[in-house]
C-alpha atoms as a PDB file:
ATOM      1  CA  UNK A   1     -19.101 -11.249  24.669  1.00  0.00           C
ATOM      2  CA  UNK A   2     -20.151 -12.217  20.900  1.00  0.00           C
ATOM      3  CA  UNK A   3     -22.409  -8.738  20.790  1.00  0.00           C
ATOM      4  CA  UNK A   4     -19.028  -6.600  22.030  1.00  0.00           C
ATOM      5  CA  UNK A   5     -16.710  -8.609  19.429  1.00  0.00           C
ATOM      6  CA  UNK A   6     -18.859  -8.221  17.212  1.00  0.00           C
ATOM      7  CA  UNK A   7     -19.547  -4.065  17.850  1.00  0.00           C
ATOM      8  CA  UNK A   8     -16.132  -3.181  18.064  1.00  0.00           C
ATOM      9  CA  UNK A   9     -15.571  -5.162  14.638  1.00  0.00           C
ATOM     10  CA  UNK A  10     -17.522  -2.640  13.217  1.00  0.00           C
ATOM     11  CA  UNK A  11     -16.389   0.280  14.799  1.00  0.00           C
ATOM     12  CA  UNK A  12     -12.521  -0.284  13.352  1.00  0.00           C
ATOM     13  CA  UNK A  13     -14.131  -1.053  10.216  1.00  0.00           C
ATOM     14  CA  UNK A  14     -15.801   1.870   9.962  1.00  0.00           C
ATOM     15  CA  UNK A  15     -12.895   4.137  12.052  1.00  0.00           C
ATOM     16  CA  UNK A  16     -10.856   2.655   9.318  1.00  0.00           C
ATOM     17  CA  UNK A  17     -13.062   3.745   6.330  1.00  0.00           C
ATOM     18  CA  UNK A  18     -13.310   7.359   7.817  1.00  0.00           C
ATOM     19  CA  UNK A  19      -9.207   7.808   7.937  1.00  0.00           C
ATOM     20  CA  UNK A  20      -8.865   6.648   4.220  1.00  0.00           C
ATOM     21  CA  UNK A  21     -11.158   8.691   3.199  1.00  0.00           C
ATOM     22  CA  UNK A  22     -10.457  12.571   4.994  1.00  0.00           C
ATOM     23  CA  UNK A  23      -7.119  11.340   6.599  1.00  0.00           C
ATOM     24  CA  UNK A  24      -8.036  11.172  10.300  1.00  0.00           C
ATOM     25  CA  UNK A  25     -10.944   9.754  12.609  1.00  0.00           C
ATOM     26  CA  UNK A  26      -9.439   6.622  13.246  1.00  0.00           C
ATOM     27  CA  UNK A  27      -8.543   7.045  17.043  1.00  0.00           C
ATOM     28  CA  UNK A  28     -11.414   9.152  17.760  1.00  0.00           C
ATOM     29  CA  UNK A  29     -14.347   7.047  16.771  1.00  0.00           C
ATOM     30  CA  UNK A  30     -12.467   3.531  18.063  1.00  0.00           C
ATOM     31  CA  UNK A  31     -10.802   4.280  21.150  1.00  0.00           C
ATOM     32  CA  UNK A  32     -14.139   5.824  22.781  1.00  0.00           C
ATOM     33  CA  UNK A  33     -16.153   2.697  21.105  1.00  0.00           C
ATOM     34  CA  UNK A  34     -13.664   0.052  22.768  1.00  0.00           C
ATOM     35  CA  UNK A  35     -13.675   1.705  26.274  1.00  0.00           C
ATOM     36  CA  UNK A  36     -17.366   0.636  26.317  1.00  0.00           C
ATOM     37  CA  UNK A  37     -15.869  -2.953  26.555  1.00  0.00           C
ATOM     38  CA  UNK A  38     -12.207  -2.880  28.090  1.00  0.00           C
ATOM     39  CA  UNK A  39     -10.727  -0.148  30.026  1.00  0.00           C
ATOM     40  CA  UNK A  40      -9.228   2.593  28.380  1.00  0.00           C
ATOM     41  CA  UNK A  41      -5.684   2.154  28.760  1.00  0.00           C
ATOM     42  CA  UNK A  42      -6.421  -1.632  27.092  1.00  0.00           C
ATOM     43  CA  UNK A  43      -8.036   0.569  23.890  1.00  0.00           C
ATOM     44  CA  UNK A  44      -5.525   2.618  23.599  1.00  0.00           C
ATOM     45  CA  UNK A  45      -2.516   0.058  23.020  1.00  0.00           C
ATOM     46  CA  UNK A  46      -4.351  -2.369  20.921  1.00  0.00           C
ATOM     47  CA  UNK A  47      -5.090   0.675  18.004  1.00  0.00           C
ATOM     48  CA  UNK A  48      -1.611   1.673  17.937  1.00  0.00           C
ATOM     49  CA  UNK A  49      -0.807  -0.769  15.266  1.00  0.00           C
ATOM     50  CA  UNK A  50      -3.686  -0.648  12.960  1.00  0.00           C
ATOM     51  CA  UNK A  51      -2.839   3.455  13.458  1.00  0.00           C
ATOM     52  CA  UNK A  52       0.610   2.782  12.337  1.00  0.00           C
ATOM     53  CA  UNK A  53       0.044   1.010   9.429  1.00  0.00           C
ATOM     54  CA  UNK A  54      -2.890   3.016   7.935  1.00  0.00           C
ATOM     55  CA  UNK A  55      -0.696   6.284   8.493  1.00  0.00           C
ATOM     56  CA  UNK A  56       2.565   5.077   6.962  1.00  0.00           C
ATOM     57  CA  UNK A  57       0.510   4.037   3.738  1.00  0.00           C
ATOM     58  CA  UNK A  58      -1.309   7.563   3.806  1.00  0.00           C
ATOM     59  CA  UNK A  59       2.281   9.311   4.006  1.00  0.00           C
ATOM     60  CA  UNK A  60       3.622   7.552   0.967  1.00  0.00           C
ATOM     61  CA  UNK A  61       0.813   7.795  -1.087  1.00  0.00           C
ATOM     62  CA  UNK A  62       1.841  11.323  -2.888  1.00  0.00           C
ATOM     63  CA  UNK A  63       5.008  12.736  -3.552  1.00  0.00           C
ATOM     64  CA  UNK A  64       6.257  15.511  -1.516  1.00  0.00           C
ATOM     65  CA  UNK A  65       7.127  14.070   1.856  1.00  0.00           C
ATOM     66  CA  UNK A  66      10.437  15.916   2.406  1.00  0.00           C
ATOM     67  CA  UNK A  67       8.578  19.274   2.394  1.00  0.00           C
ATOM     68  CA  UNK A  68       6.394  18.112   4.449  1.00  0.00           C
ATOM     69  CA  UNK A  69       8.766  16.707   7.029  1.00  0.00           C
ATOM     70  CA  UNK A  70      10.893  20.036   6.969  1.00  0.00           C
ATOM     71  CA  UNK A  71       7.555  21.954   7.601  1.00  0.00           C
ATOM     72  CA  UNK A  72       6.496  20.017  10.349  1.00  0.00           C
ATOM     73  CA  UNK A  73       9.880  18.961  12.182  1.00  0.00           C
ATOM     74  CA  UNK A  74       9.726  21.506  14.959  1.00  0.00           C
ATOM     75  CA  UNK A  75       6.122  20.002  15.900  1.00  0.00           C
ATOM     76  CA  UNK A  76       6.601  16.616  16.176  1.00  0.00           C
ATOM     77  CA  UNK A  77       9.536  17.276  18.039  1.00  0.00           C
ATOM     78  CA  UNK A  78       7.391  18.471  20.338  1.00  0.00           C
ATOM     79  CA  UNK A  79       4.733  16.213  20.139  1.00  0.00           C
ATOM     80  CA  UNK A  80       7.269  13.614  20.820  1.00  0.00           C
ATOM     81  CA  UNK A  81       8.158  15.146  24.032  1.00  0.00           C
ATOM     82  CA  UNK A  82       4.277  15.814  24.993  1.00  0.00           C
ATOM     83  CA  UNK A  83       3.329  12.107  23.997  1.00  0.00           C
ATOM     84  CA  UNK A  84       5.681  10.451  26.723  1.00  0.00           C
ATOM     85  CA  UNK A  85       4.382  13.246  29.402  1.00  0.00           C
ATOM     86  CA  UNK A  86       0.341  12.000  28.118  1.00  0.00           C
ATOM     87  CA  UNK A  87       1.657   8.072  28.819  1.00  0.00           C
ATOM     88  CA  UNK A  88       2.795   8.528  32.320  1.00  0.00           C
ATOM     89  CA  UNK A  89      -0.023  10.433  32.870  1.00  0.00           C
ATOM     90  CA  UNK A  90      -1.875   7.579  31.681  1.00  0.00           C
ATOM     91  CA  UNK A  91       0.175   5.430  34.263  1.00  0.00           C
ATOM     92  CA  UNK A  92      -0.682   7.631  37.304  1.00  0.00           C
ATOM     93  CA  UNK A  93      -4.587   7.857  36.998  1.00  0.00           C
ATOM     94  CA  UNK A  94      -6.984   5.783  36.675  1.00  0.00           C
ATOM     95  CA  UNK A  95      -9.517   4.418  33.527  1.00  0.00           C
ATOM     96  CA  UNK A  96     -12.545   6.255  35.255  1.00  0.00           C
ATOM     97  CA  UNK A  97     -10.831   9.601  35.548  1.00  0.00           C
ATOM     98  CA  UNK A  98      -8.959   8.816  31.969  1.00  0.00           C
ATOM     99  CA  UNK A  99     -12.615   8.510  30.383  1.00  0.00           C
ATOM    100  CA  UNK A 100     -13.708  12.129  32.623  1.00  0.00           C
ATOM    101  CA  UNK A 101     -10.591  13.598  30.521  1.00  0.00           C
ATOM    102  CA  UNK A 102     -11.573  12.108  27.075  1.00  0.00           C
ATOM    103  CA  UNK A 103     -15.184  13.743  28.295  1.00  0.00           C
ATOM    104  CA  UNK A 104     -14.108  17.087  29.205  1.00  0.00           C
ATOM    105  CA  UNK A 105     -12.037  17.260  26.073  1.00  0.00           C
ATOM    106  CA  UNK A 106     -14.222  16.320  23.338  1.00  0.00           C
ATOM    107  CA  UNK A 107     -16.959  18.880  25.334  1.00  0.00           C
ATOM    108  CA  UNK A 108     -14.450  22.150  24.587  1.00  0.00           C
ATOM    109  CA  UNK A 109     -13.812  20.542  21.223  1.00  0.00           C
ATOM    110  CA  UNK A 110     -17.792  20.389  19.980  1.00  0.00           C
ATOM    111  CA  UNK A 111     -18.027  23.750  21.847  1.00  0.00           C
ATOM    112  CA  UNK A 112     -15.903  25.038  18.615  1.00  0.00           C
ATOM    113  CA  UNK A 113     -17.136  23.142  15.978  1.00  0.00           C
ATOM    114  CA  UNK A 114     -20.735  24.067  17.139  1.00  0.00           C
ATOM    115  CA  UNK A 115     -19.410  27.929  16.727  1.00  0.00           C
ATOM    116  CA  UNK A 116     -19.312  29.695  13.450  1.00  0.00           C
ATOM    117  CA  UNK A 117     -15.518  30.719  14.171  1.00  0.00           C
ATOM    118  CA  UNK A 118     -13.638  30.018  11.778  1.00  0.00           C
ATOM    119  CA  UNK A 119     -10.024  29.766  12.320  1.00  0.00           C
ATOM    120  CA  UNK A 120      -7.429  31.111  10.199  1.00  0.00           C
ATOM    121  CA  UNK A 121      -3.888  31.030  10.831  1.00  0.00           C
ATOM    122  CA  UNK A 122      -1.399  33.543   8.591  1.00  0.00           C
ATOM    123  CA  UNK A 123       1.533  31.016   7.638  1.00  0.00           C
ATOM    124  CA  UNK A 124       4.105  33.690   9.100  1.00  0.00           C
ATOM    125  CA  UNK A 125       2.715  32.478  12.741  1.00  0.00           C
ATOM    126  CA  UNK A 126       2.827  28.691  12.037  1.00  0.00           C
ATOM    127  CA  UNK A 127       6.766  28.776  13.725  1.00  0.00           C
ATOM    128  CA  UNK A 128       5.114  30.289  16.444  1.00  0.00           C
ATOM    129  CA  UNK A 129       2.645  27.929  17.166  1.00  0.00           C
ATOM    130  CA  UNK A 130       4.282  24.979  16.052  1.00  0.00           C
ATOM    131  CA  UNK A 131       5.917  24.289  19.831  1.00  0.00           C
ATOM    132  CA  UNK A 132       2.907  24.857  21.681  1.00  0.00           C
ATOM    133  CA  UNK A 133       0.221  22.715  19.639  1.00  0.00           C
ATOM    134  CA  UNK A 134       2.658  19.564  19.296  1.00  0.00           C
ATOM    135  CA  UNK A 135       3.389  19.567  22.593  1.00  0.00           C
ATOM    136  CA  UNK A 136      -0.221  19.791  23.438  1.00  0.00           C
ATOM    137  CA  UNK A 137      -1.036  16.780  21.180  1.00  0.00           C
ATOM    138  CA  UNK A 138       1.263  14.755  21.807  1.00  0.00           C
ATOM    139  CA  UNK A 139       0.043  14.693  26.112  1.00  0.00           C
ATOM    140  CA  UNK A 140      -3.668  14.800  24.502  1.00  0.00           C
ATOM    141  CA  UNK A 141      -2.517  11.838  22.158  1.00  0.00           C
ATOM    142  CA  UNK A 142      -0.491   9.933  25.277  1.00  0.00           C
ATOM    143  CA  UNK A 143      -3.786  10.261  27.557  1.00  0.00           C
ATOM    144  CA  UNK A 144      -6.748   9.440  25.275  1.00  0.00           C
ATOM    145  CA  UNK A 145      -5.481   8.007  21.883  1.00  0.00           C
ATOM    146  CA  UNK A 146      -6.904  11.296  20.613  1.00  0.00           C
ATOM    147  CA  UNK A 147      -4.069  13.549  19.417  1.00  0.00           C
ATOM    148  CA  UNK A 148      -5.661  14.210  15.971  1.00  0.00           C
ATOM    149  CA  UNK A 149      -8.546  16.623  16.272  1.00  0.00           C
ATOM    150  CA  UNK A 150      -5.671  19.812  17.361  1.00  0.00           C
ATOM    151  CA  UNK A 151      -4.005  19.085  14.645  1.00  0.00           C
ATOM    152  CA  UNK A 152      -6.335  18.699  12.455  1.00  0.00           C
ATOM    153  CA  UNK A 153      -7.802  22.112  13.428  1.00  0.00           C
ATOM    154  CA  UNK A 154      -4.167  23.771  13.110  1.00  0.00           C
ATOM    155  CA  UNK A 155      -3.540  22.350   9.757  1.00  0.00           C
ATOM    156  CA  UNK A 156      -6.757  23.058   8.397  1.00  0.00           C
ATOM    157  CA  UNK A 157      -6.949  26.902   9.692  1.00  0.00           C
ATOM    158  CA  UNK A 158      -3.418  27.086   7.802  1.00  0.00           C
ATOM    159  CA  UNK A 159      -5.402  26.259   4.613  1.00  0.00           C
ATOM    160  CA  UNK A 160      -3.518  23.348   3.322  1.00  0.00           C
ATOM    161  CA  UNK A 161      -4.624  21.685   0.077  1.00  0.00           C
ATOM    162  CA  UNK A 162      -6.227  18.458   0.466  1.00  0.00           C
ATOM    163  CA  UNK A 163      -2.907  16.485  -0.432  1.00  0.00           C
ATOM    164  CA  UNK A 164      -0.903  18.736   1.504  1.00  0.00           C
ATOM    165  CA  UNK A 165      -3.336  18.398   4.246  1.00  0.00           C
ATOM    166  CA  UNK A 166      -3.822  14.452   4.655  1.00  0.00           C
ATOM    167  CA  UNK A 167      -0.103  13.836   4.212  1.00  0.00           C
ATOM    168  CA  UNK A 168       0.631  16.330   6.831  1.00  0.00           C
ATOM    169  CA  UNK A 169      -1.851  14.880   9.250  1.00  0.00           C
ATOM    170  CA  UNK A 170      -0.422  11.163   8.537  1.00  0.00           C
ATOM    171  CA  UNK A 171       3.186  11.827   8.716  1.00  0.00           C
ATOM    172  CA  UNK A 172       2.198  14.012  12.368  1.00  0.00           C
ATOM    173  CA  UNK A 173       0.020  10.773  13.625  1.00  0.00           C
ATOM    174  CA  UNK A 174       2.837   8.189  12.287  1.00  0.00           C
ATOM    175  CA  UNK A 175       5.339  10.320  14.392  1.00  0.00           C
ATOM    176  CA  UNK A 176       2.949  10.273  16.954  1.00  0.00           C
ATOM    177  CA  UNK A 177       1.886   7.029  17.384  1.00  0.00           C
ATOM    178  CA  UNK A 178       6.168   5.689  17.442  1.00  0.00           C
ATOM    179  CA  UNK A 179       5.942   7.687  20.146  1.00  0.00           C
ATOM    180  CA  UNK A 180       2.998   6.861  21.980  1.00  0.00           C
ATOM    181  CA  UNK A 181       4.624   2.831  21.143  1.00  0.00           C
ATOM    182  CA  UNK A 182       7.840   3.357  22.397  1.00  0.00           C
ATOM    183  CA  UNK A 183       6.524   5.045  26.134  1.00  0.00           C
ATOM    184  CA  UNK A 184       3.652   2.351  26.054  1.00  0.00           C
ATOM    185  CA  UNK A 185       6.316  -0.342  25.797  1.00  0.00           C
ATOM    186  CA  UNK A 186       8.883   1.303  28.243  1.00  0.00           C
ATOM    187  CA  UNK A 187       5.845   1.273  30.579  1.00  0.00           C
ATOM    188  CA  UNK A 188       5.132  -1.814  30.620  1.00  0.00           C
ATOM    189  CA  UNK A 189       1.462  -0.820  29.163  1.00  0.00           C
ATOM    190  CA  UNK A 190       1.601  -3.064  25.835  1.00  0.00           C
ATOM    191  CA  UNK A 191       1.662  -7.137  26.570  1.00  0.00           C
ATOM    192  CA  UNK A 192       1.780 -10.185  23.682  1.00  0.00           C
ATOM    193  CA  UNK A 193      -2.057 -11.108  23.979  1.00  0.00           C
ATOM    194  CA  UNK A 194      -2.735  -6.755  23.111  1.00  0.00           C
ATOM    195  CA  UNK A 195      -0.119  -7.151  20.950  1.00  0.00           C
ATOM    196  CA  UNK A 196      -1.810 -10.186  19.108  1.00  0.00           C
ATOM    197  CA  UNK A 197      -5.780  -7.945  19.598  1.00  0.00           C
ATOM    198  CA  UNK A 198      -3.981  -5.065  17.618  1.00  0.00           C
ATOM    199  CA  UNK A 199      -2.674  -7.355  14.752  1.00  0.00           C
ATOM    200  CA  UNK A 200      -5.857  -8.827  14.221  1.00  0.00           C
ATOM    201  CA  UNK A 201      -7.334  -5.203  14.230  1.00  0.00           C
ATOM    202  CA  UNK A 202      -4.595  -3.809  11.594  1.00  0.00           C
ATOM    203  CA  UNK A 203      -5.776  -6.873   9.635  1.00  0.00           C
ATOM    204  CA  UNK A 204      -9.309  -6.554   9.938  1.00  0.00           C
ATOM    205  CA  UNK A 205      -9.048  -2.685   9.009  1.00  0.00           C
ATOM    206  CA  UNK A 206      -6.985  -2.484   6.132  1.00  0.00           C
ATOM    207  CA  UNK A 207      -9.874  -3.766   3.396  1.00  0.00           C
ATOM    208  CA  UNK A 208     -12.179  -0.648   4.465  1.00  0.00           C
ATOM    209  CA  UNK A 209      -9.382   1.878   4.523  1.00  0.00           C
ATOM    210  CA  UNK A 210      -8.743   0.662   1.088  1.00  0.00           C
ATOM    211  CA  UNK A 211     -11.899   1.560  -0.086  1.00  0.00           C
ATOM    212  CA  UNK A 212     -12.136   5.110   2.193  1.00  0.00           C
ATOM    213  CA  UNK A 213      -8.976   5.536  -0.194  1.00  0.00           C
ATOM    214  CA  UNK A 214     -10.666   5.184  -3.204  1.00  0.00           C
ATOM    215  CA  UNK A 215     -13.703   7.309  -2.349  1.00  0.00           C
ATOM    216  CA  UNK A 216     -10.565  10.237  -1.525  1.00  0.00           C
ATOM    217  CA  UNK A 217      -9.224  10.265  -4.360  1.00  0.00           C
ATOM    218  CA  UNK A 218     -12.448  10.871  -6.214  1.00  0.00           C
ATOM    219  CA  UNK A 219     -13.504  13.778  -4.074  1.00  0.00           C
ATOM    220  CA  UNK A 220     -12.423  17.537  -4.476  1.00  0.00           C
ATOM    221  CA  UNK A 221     -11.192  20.317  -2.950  1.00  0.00           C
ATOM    222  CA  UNK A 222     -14.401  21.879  -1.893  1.00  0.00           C
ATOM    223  CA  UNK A 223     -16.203  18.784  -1.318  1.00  0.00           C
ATOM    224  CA  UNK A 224     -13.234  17.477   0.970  1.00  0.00           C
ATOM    225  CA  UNK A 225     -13.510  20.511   2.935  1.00  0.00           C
ATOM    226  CA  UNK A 226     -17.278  20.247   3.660  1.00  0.00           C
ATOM    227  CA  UNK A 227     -16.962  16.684   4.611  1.00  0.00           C
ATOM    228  CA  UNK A 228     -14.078  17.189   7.147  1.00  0.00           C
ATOM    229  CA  UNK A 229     -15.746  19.947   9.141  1.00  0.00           C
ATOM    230  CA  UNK A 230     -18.976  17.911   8.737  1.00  0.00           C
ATOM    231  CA  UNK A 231     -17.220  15.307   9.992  1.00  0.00           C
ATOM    232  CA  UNK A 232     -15.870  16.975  13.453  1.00  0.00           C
ATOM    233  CA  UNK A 233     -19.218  18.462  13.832  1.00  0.00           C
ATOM    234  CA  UNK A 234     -20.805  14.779  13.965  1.00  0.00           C
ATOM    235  CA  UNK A 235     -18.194  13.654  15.803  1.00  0.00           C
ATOM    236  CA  UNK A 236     -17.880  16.253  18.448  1.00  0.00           C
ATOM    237  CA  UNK A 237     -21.654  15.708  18.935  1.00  0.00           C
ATOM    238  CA  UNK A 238     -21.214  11.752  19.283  1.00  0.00           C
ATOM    239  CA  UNK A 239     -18.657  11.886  21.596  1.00  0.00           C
ATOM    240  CA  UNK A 240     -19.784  14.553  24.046  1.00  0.00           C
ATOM    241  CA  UNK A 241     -23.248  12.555  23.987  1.00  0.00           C
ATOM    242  CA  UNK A 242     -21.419   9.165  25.057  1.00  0.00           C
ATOM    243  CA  UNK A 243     -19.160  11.335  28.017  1.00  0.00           C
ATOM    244  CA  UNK A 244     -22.080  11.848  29.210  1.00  0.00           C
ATOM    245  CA  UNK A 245     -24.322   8.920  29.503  1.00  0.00           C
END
């Protein structure tokens, strides 16, 4: 019990690190991580908080939020509806065929990454696409924790500066994760001793996504690209190695 304590202490400190320093990575690199020790659903509602936190401090870092929230309104509208869909799912099924869906996702998503496609998205079609990708990310978010990595594909293909880009990804997952709080709450899915786990995680996270903030704001433009794709490339290949073990 020590040895998992201890394990998953370092995976939201490092989880942590990642999001301050590219914006995202947080959900992705804990939830799996935790669901080696407590079922899934228990992962999922004990990183809501620490997600919370860490995403309203990313939002208000730079100016320009009520852009942003124009831009992205139709999308987390969306999102909000697709969220509460992904928690009953979560309700209905069970932890083993939750982690075969967490599996089968992260094996299309390294199937891209792996690719040399390269996405770009001409910013006429983004009120096209809006509808369809937040409501897709919000069920993704609802079933796995894991709404981010859509997103962060969309955003980036729409070539947003690296400002633009991390607010835009915060605000989304700060929308996101009211959402996923509210429907894990109406379903009965978030008790006082989680409550208490995912306190003690915001706390224990907050000193390394200090420092992942620090190391952003001394990176560039080019250099902030690299490491985000370089990022979902390692990541993709992580995760579709544990789905399969």
């Amino acid at each position: 019990m020590g040895v998992a304590a201890g394990l998953s202490l370092l995976a939201v400190l490092l989880a942590s690190y990642i999001k301050g320093v590219i914006g995202f990575g947080f959900p992705t690199v804990s939830t799996p991580f935790l669901a080696l020790f407590v079922d899934l659903r228990t992962a999922i509602v004990v990183l809501i908080f620490p997600n919370l936190v860490m995403d309203g401090i990313q939002t208000l870092r730079k100016p320009g939020l009520p852009e942003t929230m124009r831009r992205h309104a139709v999308l987390l509208l969306f999102g909000i509806g697709g969220t509460f869909v992904g928690t009953q799912i979560l309700v209905w099924v069970s932890s083993q065929k939750l982690l075969v869906i967490l599996g089968a996702f992260v094996l299309v998503f390294v199937a891209v990454n792996v690719s040399r496609i390269r996405f770009h998205i001409p910013l006429r079609q983004e009120r096209y696409l809006s509808p369809p990708i937040g409501f897709f990310a919000g069920v993704l978010g609802g079933v796995t924790n894991v709404p981010g990595t859509p997103l962060v594909l969309y955003f980036y293909a729409l070539g947003m500066g690296k400002d633009e880009f991390i607010r835009s990804i915060a605000f989304s997952f700060l929308v996101y994760k009211v959402a996923q709080l509210a429907s894990v709450i109406y379903f009965g899915l978030l008790t006082w001793p989680l409550f208490g786990l995912s306190v003690v995680a915001t706390v224990v996270g907050l000193g390394a996504f200090w420092l992942g903030l620090k190391t952003q704001d001394r990176v560039d433009q080019a250099t902030f690209n690299r490491v985000v794709l370089g990022f979902l490339g390692l990541l993709g290949i992580w995760l579709v190695i544990r789905s399969l073990r």
